[in-house]
Every structure is written in C-alpha cells, then in structure tokens.
N, C-alpha and C. Protein backbone atom coordinates (compact mmCIF):
# COMPACT_ATOMS: atom_id res chain seq x y z
N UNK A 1 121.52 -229.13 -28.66
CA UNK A 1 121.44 -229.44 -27.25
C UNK A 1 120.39 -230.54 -27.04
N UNK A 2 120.53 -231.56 -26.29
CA UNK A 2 119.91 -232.42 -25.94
C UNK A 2 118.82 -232.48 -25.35
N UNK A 3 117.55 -232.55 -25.22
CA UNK A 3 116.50 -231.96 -24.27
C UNK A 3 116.42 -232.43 -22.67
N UNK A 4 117.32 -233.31 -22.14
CA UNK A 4 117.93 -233.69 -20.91
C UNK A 4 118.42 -232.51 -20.50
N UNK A 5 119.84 -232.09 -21.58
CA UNK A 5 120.44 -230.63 -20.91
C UNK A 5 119.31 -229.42 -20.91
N UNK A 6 118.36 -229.33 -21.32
CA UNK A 6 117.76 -227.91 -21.17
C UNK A 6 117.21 -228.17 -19.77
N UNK A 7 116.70 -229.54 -18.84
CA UNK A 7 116.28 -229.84 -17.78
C UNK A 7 117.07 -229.11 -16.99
N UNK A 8 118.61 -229.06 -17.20
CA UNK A 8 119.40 -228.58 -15.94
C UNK A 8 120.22 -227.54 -16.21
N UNK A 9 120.32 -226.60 -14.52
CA UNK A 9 121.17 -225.83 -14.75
C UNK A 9 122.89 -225.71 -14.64
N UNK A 10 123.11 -224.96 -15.36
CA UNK A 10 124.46 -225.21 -15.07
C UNK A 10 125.27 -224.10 -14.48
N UNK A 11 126.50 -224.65 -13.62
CA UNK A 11 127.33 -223.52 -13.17
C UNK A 11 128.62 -223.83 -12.63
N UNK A 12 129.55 -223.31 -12.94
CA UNK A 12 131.34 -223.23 -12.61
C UNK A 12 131.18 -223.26 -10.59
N UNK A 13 131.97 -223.63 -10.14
CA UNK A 13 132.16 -223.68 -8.82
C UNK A 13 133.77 -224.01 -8.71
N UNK A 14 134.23 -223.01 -8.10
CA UNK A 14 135.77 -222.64 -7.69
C UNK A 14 135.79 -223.61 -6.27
N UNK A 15 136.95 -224.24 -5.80
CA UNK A 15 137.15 -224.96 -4.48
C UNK A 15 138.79 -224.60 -4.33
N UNK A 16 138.80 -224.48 -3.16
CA UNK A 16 140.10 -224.18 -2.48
C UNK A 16 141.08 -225.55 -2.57
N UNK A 17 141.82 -225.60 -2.57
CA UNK A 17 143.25 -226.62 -3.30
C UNK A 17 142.82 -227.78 -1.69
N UNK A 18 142.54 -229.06 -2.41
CA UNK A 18 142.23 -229.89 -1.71
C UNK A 18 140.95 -230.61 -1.51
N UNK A 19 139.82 -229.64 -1.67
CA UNK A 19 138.31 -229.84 -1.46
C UNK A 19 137.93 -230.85 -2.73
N UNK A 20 138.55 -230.26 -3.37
CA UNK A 20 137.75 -231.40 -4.61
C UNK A 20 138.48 -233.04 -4.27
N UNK A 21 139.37 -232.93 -3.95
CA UNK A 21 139.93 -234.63 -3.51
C UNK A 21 138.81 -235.31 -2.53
N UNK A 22 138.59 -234.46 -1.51
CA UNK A 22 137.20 -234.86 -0.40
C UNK A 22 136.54 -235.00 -1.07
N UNK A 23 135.83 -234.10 -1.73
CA UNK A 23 134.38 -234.46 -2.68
C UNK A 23 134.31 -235.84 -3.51
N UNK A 24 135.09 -235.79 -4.44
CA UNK A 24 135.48 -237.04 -4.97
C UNK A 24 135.54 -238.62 -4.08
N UNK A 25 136.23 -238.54 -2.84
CA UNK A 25 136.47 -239.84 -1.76
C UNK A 25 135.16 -239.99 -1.61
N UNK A 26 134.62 -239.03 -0.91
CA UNK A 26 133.08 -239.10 0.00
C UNK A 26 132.17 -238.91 -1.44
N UNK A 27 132.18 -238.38 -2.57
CA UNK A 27 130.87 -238.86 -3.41
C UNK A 27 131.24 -240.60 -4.13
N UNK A 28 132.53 -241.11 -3.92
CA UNK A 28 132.88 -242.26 -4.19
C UNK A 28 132.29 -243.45 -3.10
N UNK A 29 132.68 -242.97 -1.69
CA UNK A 29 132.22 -244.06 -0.75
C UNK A 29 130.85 -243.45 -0.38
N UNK A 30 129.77 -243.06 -0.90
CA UNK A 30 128.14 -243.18 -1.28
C UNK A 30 127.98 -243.28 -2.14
N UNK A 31 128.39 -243.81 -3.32
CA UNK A 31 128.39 -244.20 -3.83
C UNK A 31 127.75 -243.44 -5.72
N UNK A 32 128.06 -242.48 -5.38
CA UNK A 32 127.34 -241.51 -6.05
C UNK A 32 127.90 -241.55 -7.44
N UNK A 33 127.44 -241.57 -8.64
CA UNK A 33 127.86 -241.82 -9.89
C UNK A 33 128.90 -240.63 -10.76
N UNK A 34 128.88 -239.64 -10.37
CA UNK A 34 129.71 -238.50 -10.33
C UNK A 34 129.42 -237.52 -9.17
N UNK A 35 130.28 -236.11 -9.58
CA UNK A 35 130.00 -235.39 -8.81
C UNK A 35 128.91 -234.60 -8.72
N UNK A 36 128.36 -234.43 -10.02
CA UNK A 36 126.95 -233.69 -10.04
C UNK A 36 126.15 -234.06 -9.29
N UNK A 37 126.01 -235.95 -9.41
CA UNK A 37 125.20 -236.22 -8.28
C UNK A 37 125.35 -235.76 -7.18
N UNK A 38 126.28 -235.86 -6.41
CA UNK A 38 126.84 -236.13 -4.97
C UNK A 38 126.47 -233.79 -4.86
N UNK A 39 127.07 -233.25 -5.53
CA UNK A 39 126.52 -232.07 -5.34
C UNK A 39 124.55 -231.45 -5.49
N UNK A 40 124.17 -231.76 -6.18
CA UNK A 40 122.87 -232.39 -6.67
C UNK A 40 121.89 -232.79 -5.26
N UNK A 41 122.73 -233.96 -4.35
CA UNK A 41 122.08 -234.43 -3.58
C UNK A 41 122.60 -233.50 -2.18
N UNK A 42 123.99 -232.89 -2.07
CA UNK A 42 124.21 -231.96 -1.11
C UNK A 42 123.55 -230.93 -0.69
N UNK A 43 122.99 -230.15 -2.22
CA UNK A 43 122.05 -228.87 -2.44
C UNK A 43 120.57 -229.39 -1.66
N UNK A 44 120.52 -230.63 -2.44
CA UNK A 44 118.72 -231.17 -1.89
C UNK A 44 118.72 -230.97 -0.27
N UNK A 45 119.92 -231.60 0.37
CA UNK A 45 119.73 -231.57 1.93
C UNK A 45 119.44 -230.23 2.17
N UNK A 46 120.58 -229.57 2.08
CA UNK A 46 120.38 -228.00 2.92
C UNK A 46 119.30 -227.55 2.39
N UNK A 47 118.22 -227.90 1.40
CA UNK A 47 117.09 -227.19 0.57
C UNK A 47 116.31 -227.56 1.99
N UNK A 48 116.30 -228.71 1.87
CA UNK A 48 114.99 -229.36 3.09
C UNK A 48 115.53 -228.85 4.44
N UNK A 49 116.66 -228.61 4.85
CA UNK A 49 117.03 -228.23 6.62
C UNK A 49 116.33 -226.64 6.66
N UNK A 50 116.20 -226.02 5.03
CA UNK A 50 115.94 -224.48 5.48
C UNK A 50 114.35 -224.88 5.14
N UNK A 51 114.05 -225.81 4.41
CA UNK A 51 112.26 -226.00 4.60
C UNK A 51 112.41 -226.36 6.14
N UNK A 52 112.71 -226.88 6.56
CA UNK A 52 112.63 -227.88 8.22
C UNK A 52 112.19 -226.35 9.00
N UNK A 53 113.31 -225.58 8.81
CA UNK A 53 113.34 -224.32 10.12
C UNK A 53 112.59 -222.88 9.48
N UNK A 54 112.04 -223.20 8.22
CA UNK A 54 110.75 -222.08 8.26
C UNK A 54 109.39 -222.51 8.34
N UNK A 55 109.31 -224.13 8.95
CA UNK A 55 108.21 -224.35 9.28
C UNK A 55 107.23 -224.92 8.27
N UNK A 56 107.86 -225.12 6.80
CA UNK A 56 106.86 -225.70 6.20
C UNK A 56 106.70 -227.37 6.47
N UNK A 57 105.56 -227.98 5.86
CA UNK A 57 104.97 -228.95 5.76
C UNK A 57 105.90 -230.20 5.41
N UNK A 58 106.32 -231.05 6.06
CA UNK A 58 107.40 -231.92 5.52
C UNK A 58 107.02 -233.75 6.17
N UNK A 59 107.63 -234.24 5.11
CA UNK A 59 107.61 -235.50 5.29
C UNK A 59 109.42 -235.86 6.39
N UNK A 60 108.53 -237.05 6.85
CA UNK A 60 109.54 -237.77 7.22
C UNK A 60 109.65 -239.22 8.51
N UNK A 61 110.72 -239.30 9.08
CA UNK A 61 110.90 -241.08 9.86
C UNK A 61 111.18 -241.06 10.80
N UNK A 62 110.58 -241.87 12.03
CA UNK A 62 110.98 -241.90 13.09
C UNK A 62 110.91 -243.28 13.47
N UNK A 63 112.07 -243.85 13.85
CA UNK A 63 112.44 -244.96 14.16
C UNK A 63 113.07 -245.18 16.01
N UNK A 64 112.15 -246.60 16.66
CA UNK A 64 112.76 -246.53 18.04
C UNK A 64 113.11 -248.50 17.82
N UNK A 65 114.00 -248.64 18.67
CA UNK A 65 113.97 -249.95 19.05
C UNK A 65 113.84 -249.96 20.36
N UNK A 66 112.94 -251.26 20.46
CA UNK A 66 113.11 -251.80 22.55
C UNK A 66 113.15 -252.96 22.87
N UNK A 67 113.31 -253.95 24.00
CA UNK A 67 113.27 -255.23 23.92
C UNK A 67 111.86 -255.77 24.36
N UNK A 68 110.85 -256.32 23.74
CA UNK A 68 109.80 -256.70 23.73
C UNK A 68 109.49 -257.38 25.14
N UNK A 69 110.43 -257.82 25.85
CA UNK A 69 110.48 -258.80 27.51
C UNK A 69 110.02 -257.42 27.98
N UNK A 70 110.16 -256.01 27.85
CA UNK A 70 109.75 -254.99 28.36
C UNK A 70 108.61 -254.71 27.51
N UNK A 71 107.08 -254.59 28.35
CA UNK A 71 106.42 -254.50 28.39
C UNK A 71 105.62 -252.91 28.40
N UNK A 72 106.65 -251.86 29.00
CA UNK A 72 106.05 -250.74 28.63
C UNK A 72 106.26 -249.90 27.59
N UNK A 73 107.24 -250.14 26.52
CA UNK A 73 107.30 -249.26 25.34
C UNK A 73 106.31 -249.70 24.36
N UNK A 74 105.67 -250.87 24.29
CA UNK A 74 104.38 -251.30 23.31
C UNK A 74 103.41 -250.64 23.39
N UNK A 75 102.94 -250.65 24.87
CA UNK A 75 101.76 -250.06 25.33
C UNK A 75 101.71 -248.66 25.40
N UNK A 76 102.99 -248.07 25.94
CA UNK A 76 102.98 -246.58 25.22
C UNK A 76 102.60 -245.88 23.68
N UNK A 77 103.93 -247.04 23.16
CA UNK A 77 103.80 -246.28 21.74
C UNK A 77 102.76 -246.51 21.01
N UNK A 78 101.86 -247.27 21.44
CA UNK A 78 100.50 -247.59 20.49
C UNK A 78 99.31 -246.21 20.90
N UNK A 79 99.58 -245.66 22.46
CA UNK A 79 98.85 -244.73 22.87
C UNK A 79 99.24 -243.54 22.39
N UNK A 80 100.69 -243.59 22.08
CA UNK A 80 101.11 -242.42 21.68
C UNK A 80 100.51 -241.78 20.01
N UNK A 81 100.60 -243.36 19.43
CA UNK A 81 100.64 -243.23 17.91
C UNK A 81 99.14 -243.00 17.40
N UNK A 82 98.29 -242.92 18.43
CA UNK A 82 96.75 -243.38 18.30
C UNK A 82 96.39 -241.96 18.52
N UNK A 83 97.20 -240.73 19.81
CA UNK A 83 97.16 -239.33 19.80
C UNK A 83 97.69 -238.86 18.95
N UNK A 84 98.65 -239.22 17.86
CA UNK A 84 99.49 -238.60 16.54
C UNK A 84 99.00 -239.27 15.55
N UNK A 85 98.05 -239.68 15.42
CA UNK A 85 97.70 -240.34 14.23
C UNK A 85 97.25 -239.44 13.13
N UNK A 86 97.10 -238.36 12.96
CA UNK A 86 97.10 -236.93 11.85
C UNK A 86 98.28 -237.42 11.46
N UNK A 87 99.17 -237.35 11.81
CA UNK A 87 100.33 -237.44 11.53
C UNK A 87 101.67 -238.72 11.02
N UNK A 88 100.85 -239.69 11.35
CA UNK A 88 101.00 -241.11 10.94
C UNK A 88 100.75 -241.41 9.87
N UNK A 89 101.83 -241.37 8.41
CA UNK A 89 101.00 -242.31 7.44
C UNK A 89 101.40 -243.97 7.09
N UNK A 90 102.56 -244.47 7.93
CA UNK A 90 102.69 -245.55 8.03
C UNK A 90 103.52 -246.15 9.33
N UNK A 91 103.18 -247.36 9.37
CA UNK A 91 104.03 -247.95 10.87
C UNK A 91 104.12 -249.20 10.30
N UNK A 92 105.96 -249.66 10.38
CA UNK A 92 106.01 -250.99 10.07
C UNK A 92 107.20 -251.70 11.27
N UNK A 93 106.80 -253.02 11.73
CA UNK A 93 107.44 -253.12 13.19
C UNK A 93 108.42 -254.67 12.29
N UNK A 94 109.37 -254.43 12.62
CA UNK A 94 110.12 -255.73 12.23
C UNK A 94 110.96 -256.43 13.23
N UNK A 95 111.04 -257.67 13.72
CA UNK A 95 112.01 -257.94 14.70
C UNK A 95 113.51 -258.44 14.41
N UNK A 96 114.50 -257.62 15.30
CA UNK A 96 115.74 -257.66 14.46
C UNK A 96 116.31 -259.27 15.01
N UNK A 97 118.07 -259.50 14.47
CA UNK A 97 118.03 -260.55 15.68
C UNK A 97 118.53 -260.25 16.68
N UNK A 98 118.28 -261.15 17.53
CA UNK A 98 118.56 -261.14 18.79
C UNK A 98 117.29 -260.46 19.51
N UNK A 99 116.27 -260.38 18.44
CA UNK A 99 114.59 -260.40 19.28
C UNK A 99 114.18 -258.71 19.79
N UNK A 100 115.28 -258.10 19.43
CA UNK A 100 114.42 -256.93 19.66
C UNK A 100 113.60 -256.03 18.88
N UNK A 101 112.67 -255.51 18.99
CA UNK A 101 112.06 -254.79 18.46
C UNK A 101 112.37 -253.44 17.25
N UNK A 102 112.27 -253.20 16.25
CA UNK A 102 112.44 -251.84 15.63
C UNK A 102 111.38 -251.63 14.71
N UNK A 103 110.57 -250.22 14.95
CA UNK A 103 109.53 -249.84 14.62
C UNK A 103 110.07 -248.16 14.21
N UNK A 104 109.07 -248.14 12.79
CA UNK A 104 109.46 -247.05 11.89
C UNK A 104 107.89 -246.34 11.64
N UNK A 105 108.15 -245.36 11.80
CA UNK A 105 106.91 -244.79 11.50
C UNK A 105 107.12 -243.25 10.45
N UNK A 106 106.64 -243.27 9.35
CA UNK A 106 106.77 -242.70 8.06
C UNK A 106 105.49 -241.41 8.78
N UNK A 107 105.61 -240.56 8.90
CA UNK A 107 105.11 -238.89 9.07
C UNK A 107 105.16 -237.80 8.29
N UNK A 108 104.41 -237.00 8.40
CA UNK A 108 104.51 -235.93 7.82
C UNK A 108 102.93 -234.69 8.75
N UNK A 109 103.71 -233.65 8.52
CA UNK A 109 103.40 -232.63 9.22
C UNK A 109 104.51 -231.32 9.51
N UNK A 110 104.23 -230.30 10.15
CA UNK A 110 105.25 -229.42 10.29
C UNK A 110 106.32 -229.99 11.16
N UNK A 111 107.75 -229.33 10.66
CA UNK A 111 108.38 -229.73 11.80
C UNK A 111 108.44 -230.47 13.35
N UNK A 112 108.00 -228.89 13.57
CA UNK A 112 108.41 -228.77 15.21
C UNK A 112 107.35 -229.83 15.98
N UNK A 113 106.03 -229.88 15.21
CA UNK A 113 104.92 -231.35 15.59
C UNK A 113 105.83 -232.81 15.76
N UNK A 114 106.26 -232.86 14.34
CA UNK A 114 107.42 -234.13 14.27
C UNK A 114 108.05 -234.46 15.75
N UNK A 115 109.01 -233.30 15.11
CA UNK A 115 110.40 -233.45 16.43
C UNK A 115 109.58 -233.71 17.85
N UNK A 116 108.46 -233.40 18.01
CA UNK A 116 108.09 -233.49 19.14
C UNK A 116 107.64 -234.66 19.58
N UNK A 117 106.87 -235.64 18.56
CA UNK A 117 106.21 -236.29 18.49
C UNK A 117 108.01 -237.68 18.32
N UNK A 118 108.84 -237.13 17.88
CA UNK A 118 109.84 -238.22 17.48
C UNK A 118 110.53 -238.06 19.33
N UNK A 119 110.51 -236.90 19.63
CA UNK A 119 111.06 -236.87 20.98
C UNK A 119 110.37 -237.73 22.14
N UNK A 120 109.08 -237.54 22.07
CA UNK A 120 107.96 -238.45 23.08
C UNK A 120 108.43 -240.19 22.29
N UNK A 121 108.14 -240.62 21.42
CA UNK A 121 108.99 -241.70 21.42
C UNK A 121 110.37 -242.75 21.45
N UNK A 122 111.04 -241.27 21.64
CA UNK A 122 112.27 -241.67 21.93
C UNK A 122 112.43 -241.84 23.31
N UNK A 123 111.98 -241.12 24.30
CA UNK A 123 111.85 -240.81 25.53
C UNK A 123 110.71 -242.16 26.29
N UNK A 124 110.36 -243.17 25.68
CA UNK A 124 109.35 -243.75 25.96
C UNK A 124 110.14 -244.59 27.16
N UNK A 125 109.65 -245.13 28.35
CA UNK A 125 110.93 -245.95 29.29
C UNK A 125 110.56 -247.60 28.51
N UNK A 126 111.59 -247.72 28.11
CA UNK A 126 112.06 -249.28 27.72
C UNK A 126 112.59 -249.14 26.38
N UNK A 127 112.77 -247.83 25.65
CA UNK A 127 113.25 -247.55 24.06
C UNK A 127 114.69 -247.64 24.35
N UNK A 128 115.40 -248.05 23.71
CA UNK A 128 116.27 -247.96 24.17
C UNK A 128 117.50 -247.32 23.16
N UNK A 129 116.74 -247.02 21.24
CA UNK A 129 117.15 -246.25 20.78
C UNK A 129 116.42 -245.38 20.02
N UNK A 130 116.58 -244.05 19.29
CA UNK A 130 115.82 -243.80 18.65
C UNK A 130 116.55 -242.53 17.36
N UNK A 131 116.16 -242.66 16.30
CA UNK A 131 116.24 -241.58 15.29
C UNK A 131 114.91 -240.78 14.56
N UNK A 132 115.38 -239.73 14.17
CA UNK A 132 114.23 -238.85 13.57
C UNK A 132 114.82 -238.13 12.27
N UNK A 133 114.07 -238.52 11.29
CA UNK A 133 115.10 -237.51 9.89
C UNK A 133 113.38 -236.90 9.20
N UNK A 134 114.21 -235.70 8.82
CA UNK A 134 112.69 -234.72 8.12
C UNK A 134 113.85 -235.45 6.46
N UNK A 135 112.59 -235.59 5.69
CA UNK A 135 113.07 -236.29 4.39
C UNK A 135 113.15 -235.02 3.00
N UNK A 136 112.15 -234.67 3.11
CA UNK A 136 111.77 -233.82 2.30
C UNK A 136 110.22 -232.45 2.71
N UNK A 137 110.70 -231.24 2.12
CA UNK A 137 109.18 -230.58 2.55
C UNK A 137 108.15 -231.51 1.35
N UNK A 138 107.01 -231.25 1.91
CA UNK A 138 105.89 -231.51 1.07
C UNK A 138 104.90 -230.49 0.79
C-alpha cells in the first residue's frame, strides 16, 4: 500500500439509478478532477454548515459593492469596520468597471457575530449588493 492510501479513508456508497450521472455533470462543470474530489469537497461543506450552527469559531467573507458618487456607504463602512475590527483580519477595496466600488473583508469569529456584522453591511444605504460565506471553522 502506498503511504498516500493509508492518508485516506475509504468507503462503497450505493446511489439510486441516475444520481451518479448528476454527480459526474456537476463534479465535471467545477471542474473537479474526479469524483472523490467533488465528494471530498461536498463532505467539507456540510462539515463547516454544522461547525457554522454549533457556534464554533470560523473563518470567513463578506463582500458589498456601492457606487462611490454615493457618499454614505464609505463613511459608514469604515465606522462600521473600526467597531468590528476584533473581527477584521483583512479589507481589500478594488474598483470594478464601470467605477463601482467592491470591498471584501476576510473575518473570523463565531458565527452569529459574522452574520451580523455581514448583515449591518449589507444593509448600509448606498450598498447596493452584498454576500457573506463562513469558509471554514477555525
């Protein structure tokens, strides 16, 4: 045995007539190198959604865009980010085209702090979009 294979475990998984054709399309268009991966990386998600909702310690992104001619989502989100700054370990602002604004800010902390903290900047008046993803617990 190879000392790669002793790294991993292994196990049979039965699918109902059809499922494996999906798996295959969708681990093909992400591009995923087989299916181990694409299962591999399925397991990782739901690992982190049940870290997310028992509250442990997790990394993760919150991203807003706004149009800079608006003047109050700057001045917010700098006040905002300056009261969450525990929680801030990076902010990088890039302008897309057509001149508007998109700013990412890399976090970590418990959940429900996050979401809260991703909600107050989404909610900022002049944002005009926003996402929040928990990445991994830490």
């Amino acid at each position: 045995m190879k000392n790669a294979d002793k790294l991993l475990d292994r196990f049979t998984v039965c699918l109902e007539k059809g499922l494996l054709a999906r798996l295959d399309e969708i681990s093909s268009e992400r591009g995923y190198p087989s299916r181990s991966q694409a299962m591999a990386d399925f397991i990782r998600r739901a690992v982190t959604k049940k870290e997310w909702r028992s509250g442990r310690e997790c990394a993760g992104s919150i991203s807003i865009i706004y149009d800079p001619a608006d003047r109050r989502p700057g001045r917010s989100l700098e006040a905002l980010l300056q009261a969450n700054a525990k929680s801030v370990l990076s902010l990088q602002t890039n302008i897309l085209p057509g001149g508007k604004i998109l700013v990412t800010a890399s976090v970590t902390g418990l959940p429900s702090a996050l979401e809260r903290l991703a909600d107050s900047m989404r909610a900022l008046k002049g944002v005009t979009h926003g996402a929040f993803s928990i990445i991994a617990p830490v």
